[in-house]
PDB file of N, CA and C in Angstrom:
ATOM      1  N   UNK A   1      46.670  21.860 -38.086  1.00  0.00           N
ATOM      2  CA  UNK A   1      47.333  21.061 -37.097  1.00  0.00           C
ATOM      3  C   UNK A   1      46.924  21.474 -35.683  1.00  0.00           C
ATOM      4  N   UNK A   2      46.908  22.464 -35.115  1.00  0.00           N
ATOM      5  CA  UNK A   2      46.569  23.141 -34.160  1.00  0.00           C
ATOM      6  C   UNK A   2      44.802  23.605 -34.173  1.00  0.00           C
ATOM      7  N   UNK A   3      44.094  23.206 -33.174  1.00  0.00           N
ATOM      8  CA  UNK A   3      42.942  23.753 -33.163  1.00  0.00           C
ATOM      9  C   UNK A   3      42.611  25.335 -33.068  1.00  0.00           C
ATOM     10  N   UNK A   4      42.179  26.461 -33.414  1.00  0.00           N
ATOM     11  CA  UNK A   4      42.199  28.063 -33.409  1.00  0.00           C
ATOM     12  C   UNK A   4      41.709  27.669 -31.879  1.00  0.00           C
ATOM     13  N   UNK A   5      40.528  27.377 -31.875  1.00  0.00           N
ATOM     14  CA  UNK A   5      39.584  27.820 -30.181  1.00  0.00           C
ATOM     15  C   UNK A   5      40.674  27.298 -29.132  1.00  0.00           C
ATOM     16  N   UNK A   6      41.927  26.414 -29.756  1.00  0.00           N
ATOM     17  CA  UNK A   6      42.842  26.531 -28.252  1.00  0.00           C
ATOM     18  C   UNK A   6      43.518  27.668 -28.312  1.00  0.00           C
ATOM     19  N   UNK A   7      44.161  27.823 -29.593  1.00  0.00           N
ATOM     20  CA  UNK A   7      44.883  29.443 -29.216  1.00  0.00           C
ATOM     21  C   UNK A   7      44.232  31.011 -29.209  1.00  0.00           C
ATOM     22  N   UNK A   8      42.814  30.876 -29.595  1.00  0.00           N
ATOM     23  CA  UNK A   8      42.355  32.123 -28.848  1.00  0.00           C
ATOM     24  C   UNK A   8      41.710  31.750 -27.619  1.00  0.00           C
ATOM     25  N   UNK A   9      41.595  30.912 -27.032  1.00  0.00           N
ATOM     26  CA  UNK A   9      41.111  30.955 -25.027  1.00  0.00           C
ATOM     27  C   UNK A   9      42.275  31.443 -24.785  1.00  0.00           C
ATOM     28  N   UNK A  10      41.621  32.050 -24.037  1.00  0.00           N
ATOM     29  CA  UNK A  10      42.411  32.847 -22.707  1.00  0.00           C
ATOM     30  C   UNK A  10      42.594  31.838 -21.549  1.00  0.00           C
ATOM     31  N   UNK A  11      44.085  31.558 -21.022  1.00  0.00           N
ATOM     32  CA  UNK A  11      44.226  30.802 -20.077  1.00  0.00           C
ATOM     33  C   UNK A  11      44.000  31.075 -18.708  1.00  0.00           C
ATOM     34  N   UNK A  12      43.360  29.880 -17.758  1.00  0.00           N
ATOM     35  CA  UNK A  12      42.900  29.962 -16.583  1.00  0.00           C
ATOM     36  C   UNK A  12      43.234  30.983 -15.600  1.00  0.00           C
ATOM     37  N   UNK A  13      44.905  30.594 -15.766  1.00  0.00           N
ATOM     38  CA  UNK A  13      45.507  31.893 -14.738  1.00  0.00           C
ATOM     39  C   UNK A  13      45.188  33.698 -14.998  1.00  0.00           C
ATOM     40  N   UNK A  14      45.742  33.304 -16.928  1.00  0.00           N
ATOM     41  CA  UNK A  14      45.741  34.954 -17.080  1.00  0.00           C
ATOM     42  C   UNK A  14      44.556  35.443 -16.134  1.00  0.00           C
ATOM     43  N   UNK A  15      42.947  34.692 -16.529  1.00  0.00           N
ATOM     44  CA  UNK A  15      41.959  35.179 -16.055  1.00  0.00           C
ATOM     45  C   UNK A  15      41.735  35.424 -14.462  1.00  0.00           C
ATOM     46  N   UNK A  16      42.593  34.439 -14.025  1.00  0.00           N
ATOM     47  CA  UNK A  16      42.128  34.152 -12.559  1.00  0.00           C
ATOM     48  C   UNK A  16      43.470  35.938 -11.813  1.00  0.00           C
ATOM     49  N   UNK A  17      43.996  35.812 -12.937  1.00  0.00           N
ATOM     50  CA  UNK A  17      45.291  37.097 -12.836  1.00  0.00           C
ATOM     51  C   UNK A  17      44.512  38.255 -12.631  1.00  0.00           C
ATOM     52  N   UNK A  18      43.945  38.708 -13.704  1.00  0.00           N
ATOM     53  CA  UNK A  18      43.059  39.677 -14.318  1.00  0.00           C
ATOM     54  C   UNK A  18      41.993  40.378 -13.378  1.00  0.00           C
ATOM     55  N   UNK A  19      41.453  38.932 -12.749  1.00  0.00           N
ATOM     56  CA  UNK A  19      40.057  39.240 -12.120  1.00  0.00           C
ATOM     57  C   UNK A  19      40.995  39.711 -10.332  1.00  0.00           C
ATOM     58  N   UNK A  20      42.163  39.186  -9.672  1.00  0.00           N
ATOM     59  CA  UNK A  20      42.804  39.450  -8.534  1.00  0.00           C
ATOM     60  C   UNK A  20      43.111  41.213  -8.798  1.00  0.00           C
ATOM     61  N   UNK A  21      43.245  41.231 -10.442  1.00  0.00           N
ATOM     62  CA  UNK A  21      43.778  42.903 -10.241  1.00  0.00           C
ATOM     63  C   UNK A  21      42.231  44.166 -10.179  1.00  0.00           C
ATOM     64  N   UNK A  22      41.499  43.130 -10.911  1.00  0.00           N
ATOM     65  CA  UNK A  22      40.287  44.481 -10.656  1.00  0.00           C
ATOM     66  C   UNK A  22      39.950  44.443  -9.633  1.00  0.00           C
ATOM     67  N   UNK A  23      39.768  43.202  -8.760  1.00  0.00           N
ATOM     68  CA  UNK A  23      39.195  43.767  -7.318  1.00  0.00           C
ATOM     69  C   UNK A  23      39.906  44.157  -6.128  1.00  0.00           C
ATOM     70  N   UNK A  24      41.364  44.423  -6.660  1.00  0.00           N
ATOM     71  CA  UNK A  24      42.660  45.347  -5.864  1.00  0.00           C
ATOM     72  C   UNK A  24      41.841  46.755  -6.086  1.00  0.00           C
ATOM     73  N   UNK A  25      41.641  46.975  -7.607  1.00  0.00           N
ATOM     74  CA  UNK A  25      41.544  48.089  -8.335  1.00  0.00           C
ATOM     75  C   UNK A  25      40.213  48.900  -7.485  1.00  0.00           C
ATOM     76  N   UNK A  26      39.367  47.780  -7.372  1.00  0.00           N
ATOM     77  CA  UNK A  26      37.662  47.987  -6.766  1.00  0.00           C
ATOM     78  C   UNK A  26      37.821  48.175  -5.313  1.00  0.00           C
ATOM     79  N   UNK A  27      39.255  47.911  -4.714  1.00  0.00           N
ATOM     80  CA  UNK A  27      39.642  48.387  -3.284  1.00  0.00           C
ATOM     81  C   UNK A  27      39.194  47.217  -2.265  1.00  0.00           C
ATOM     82  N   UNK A  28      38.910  45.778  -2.944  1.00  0.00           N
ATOM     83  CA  UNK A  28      38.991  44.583  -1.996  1.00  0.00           C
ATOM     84  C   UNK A  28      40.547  43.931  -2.048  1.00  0.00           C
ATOM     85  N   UNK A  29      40.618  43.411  -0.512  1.00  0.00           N
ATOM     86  CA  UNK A  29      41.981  43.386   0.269  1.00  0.00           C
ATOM     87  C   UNK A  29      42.244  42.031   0.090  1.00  0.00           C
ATOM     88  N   UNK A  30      44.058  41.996  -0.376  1.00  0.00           N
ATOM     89  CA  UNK A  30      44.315  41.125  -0.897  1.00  0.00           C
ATOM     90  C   UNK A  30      43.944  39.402  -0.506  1.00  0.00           C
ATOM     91  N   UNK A  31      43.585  39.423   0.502  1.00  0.00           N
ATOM     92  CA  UNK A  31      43.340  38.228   1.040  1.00  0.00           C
ATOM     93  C   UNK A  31      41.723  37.541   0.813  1.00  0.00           C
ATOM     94  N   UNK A  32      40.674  39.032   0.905  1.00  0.00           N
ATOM     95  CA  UNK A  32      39.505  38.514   0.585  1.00  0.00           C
ATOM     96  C   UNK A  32      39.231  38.722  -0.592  1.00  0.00           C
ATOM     97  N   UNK A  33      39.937  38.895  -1.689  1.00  0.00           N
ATOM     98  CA  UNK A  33      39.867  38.577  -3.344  1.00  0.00           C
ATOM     99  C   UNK A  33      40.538  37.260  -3.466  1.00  0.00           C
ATOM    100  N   UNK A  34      41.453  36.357  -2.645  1.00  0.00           N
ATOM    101  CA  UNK A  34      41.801  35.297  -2.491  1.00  0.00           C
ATOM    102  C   UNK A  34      40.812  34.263  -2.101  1.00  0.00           C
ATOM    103  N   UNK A  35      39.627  34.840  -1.448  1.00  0.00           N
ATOM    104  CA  UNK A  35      39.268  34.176  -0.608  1.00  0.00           C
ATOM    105  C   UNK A  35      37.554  33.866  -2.019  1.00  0.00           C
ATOM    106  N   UNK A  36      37.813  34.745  -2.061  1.00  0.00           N
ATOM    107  CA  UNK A  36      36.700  34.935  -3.566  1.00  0.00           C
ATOM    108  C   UNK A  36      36.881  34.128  -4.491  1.00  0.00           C
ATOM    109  N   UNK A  37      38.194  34.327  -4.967  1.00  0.00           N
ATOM    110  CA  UNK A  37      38.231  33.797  -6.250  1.00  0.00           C
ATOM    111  C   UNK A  37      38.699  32.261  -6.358  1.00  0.00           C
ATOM    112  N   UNK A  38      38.456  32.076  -4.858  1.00  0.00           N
ATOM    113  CA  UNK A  38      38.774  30.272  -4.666  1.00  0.00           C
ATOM    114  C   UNK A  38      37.360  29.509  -4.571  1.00  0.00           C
ATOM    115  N   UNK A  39      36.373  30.449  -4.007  1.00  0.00           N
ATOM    116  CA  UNK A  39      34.978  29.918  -3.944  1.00  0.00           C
ATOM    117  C   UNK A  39      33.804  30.073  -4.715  1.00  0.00           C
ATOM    118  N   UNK A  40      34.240  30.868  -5.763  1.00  0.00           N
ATOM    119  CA  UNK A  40      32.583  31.087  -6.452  1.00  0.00           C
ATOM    120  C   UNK A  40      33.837  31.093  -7.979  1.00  0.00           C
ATOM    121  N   UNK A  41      33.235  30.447  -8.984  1.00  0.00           N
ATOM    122  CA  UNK A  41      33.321  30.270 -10.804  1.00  0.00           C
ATOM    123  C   UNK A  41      33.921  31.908 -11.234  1.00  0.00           C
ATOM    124  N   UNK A  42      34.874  31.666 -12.266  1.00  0.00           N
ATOM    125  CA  UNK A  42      35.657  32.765 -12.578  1.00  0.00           C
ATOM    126  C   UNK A  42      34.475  33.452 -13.988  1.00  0.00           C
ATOM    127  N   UNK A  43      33.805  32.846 -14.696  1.00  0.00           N
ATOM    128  CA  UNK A  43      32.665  33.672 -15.025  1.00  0.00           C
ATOM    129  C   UNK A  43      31.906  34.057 -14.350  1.00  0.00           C
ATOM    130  N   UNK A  44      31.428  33.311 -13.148  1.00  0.00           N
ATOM    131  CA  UNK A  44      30.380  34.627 -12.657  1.00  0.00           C
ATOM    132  C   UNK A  44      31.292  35.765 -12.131  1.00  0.00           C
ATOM    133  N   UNK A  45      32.135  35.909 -11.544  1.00  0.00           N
ATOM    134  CA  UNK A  45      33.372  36.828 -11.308  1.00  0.00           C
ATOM    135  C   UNK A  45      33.597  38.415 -12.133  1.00  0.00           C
ATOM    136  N   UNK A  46      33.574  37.133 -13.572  1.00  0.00           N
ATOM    137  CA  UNK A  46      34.149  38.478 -14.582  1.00  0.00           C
ATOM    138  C   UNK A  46      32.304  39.009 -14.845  1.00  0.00           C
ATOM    139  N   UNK A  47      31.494  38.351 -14.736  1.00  0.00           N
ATOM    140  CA  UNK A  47      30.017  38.511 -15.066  1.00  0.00           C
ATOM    141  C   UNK A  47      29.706  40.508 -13.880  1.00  0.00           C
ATOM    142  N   UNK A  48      30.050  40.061 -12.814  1.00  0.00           N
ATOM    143  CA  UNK A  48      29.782  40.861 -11.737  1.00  0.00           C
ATOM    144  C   UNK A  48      31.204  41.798 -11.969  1.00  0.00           C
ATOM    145  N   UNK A  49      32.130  41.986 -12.196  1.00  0.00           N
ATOM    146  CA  UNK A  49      33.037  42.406 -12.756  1.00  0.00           C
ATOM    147  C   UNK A  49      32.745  43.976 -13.683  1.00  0.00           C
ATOM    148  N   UNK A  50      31.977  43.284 -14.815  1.00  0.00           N
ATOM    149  CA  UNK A  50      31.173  43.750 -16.089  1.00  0.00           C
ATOM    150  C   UNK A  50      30.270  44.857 -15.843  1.00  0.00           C
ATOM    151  N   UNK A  51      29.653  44.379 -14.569  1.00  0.00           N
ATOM    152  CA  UNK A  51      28.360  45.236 -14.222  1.00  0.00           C
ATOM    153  C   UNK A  51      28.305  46.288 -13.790  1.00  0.00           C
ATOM    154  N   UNK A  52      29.688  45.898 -12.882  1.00  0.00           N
ATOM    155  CA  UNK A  52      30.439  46.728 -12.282  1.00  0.00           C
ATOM    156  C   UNK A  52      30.995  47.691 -12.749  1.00  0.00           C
ATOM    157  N   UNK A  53      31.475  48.042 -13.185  1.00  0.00           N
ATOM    158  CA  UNK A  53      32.334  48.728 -14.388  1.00  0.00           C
ATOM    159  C   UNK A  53      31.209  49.511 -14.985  1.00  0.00           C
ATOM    160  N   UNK A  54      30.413  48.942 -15.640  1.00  0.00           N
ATOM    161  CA  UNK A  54      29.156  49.597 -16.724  1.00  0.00           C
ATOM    162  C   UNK A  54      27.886  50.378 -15.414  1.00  0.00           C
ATOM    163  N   UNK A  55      28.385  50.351 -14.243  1.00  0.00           N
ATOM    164  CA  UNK A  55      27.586  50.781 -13.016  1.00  0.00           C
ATOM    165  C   UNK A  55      28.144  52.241 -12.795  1.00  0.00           C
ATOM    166  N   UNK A  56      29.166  52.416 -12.853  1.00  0.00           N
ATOM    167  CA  UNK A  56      30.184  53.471 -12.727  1.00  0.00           C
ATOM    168  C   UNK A  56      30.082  53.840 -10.786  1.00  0.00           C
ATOM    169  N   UNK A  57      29.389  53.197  -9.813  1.00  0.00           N
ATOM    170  CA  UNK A  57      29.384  53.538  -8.374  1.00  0.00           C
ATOM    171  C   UNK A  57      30.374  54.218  -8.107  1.00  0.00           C
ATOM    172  N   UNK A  58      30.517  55.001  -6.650  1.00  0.00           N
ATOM    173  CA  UNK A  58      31.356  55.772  -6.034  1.00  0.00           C
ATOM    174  C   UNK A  58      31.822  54.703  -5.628  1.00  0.00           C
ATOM    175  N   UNK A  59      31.371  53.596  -4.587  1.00  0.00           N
ATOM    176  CA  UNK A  59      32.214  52.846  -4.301  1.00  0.00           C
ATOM    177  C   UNK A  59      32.023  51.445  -4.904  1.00  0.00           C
ATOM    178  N   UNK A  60      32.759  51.105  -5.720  1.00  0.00           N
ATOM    179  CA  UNK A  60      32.923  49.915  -6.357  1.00  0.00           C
ATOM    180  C   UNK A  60      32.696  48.472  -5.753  1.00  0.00           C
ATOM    181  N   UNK A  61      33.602  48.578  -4.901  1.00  0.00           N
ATOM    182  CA  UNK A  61      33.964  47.237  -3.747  1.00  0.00           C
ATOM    183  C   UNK A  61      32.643  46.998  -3.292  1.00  0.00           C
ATOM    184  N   UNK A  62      32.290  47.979  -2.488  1.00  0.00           N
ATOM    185  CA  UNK A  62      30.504  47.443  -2.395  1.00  0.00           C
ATOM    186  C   UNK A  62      29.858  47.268  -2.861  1.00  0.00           C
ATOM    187  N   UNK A  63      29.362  47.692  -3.878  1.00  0.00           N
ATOM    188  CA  UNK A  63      28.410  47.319  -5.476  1.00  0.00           C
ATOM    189  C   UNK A  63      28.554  45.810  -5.793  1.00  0.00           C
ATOM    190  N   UNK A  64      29.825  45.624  -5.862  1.00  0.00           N
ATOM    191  CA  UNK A  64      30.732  43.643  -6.280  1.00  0.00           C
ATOM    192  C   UNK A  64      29.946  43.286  -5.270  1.00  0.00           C
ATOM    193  N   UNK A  65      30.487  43.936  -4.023  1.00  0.00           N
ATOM    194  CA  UNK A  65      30.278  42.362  -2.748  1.00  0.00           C
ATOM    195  C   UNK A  65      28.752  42.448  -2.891  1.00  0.00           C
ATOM    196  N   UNK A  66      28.210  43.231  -2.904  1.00  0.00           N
ATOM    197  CA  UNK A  66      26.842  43.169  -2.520  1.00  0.00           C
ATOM    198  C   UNK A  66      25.838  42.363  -3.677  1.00  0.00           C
ATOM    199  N   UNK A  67      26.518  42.224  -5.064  1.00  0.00           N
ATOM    200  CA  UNK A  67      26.399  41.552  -5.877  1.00  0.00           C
ATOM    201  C   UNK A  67      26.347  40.149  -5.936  1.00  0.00           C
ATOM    202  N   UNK A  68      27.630  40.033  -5.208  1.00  0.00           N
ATOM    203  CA  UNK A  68      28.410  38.910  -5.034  1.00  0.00           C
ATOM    204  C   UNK A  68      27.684  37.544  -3.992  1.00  0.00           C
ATOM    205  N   UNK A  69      27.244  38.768  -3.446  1.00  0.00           N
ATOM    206  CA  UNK A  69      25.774  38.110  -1.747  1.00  0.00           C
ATOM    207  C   UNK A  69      24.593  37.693  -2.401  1.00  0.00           C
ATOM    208  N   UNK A  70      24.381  38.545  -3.391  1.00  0.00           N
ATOM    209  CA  UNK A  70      22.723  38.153  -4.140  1.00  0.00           C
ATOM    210  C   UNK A  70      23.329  37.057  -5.016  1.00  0.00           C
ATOM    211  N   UNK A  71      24.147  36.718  -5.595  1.00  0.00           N
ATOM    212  CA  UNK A  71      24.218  35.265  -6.443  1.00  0.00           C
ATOM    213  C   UNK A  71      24.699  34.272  -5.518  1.00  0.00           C
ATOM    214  N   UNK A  72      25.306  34.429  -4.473  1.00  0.00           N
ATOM    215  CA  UNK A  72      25.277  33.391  -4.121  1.00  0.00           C
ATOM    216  C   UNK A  72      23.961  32.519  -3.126  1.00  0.00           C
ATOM    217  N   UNK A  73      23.207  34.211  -2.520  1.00  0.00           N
ATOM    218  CA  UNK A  73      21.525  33.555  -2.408  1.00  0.00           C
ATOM    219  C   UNK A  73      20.889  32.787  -3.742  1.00  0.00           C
ATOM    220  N   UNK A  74      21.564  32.970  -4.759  1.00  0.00           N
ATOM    221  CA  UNK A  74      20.659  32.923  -6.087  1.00  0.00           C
ATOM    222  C   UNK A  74      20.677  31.559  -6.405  1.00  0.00           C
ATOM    223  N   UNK A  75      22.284  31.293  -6.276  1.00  0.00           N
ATOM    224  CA  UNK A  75      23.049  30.194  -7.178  1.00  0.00           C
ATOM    225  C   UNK A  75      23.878  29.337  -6.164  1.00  0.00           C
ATOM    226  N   UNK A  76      24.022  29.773  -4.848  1.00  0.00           N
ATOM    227  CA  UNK A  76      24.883  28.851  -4.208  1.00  0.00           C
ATOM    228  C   UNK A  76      26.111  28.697  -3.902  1.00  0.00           C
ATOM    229  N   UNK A  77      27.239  28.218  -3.048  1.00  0.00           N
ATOM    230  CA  UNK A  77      28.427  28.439  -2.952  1.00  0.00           C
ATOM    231  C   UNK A  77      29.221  27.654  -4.068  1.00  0.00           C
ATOM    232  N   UNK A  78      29.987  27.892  -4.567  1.00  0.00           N
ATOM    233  CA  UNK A  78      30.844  26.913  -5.580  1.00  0.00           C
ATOM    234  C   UNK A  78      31.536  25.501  -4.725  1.00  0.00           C
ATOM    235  N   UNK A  79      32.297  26.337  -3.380  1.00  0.00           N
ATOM    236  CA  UNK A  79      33.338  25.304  -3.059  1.00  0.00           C
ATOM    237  C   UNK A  79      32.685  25.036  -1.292  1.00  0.00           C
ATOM    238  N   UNK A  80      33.125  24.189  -0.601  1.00  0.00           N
ATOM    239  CA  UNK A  80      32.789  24.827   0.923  1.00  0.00           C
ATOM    240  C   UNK A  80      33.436  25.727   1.447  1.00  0.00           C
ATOM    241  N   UNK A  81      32.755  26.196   2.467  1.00  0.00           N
ATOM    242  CA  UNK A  81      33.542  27.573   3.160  1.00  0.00           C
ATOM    243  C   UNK A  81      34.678  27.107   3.964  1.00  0.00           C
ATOM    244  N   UNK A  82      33.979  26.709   4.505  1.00  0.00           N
ATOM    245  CA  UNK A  82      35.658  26.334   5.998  1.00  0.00           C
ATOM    246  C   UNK A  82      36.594  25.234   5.346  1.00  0.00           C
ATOM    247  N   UNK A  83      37.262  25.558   4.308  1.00  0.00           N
ATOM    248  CA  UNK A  83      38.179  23.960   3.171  1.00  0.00           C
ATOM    249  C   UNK A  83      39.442  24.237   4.725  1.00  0.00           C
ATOM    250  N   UNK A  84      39.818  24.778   5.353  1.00  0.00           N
ATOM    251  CA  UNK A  84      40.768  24.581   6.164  1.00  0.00           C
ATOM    252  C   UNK A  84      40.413  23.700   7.660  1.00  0.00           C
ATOM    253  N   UNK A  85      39.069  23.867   8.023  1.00  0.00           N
ATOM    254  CA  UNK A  85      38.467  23.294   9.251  1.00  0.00           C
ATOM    255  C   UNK A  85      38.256  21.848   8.871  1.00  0.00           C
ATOM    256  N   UNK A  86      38.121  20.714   9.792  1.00  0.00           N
ATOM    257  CA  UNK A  86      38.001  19.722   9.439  1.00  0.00           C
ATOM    258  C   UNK A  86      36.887  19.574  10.828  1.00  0.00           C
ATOM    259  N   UNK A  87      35.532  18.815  10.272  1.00  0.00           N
ATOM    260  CA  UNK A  87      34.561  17.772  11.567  1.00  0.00           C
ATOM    261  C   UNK A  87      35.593  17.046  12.534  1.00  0.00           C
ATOM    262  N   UNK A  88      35.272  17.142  13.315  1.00  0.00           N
ATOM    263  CA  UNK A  88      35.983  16.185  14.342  1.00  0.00           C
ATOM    264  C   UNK A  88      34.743  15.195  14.879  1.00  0.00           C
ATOM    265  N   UNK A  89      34.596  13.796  15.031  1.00  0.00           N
ATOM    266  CA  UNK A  89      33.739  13.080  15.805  1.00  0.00           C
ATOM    267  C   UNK A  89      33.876  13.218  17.582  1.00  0.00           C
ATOM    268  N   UNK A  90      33.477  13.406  18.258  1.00  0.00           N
ATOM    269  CA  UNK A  90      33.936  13.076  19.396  1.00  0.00           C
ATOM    270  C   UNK A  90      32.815  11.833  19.789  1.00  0.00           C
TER     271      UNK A  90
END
């Protein structure tokens, strides 16, 4: 009656939960892990996440961001940057 692959995914939030606590953990500030995890795909996230972790760095937070800079040279922004600014015509 129930499909299995719906009840083993892991839901959006848990993940989007998950990934806000490691990069508390990795010592990025609450606002620019907000600011992250609204603009770039929650797999590449947990992808750079992974690497991270299996990297073992002194400092974590930089290893991510600096990660984080080379895919998006790689691959591009997900969302636009300024979603709060609006064009004005004059």
């Amino acid at each position: 009656m129930f499909d299995t692959k719906k009840e083993n995914k892991e839901s959006f939030h848990a993940r989007r939960k998950r990934v806000y606590g490691t990069l508390r953990e990795f010592g990025v500030s609450i606002g620019l892990s907000k600011r992250i995890v609204y603009r770039y795909p929650l797999n590449l996230l947990e992808q750079l996440i992974k690497e991270t972790k299996n990297r073992q760095s002194v400092t974590p937070a930089d290893y991510f961001l600096n990660g984080l800079k080379r895919s998006r040279i790689q691959y591009g922004d997900y969302r636009k940057r300024d979603r709060k600014r609006k064009k004005r015509d004059f």
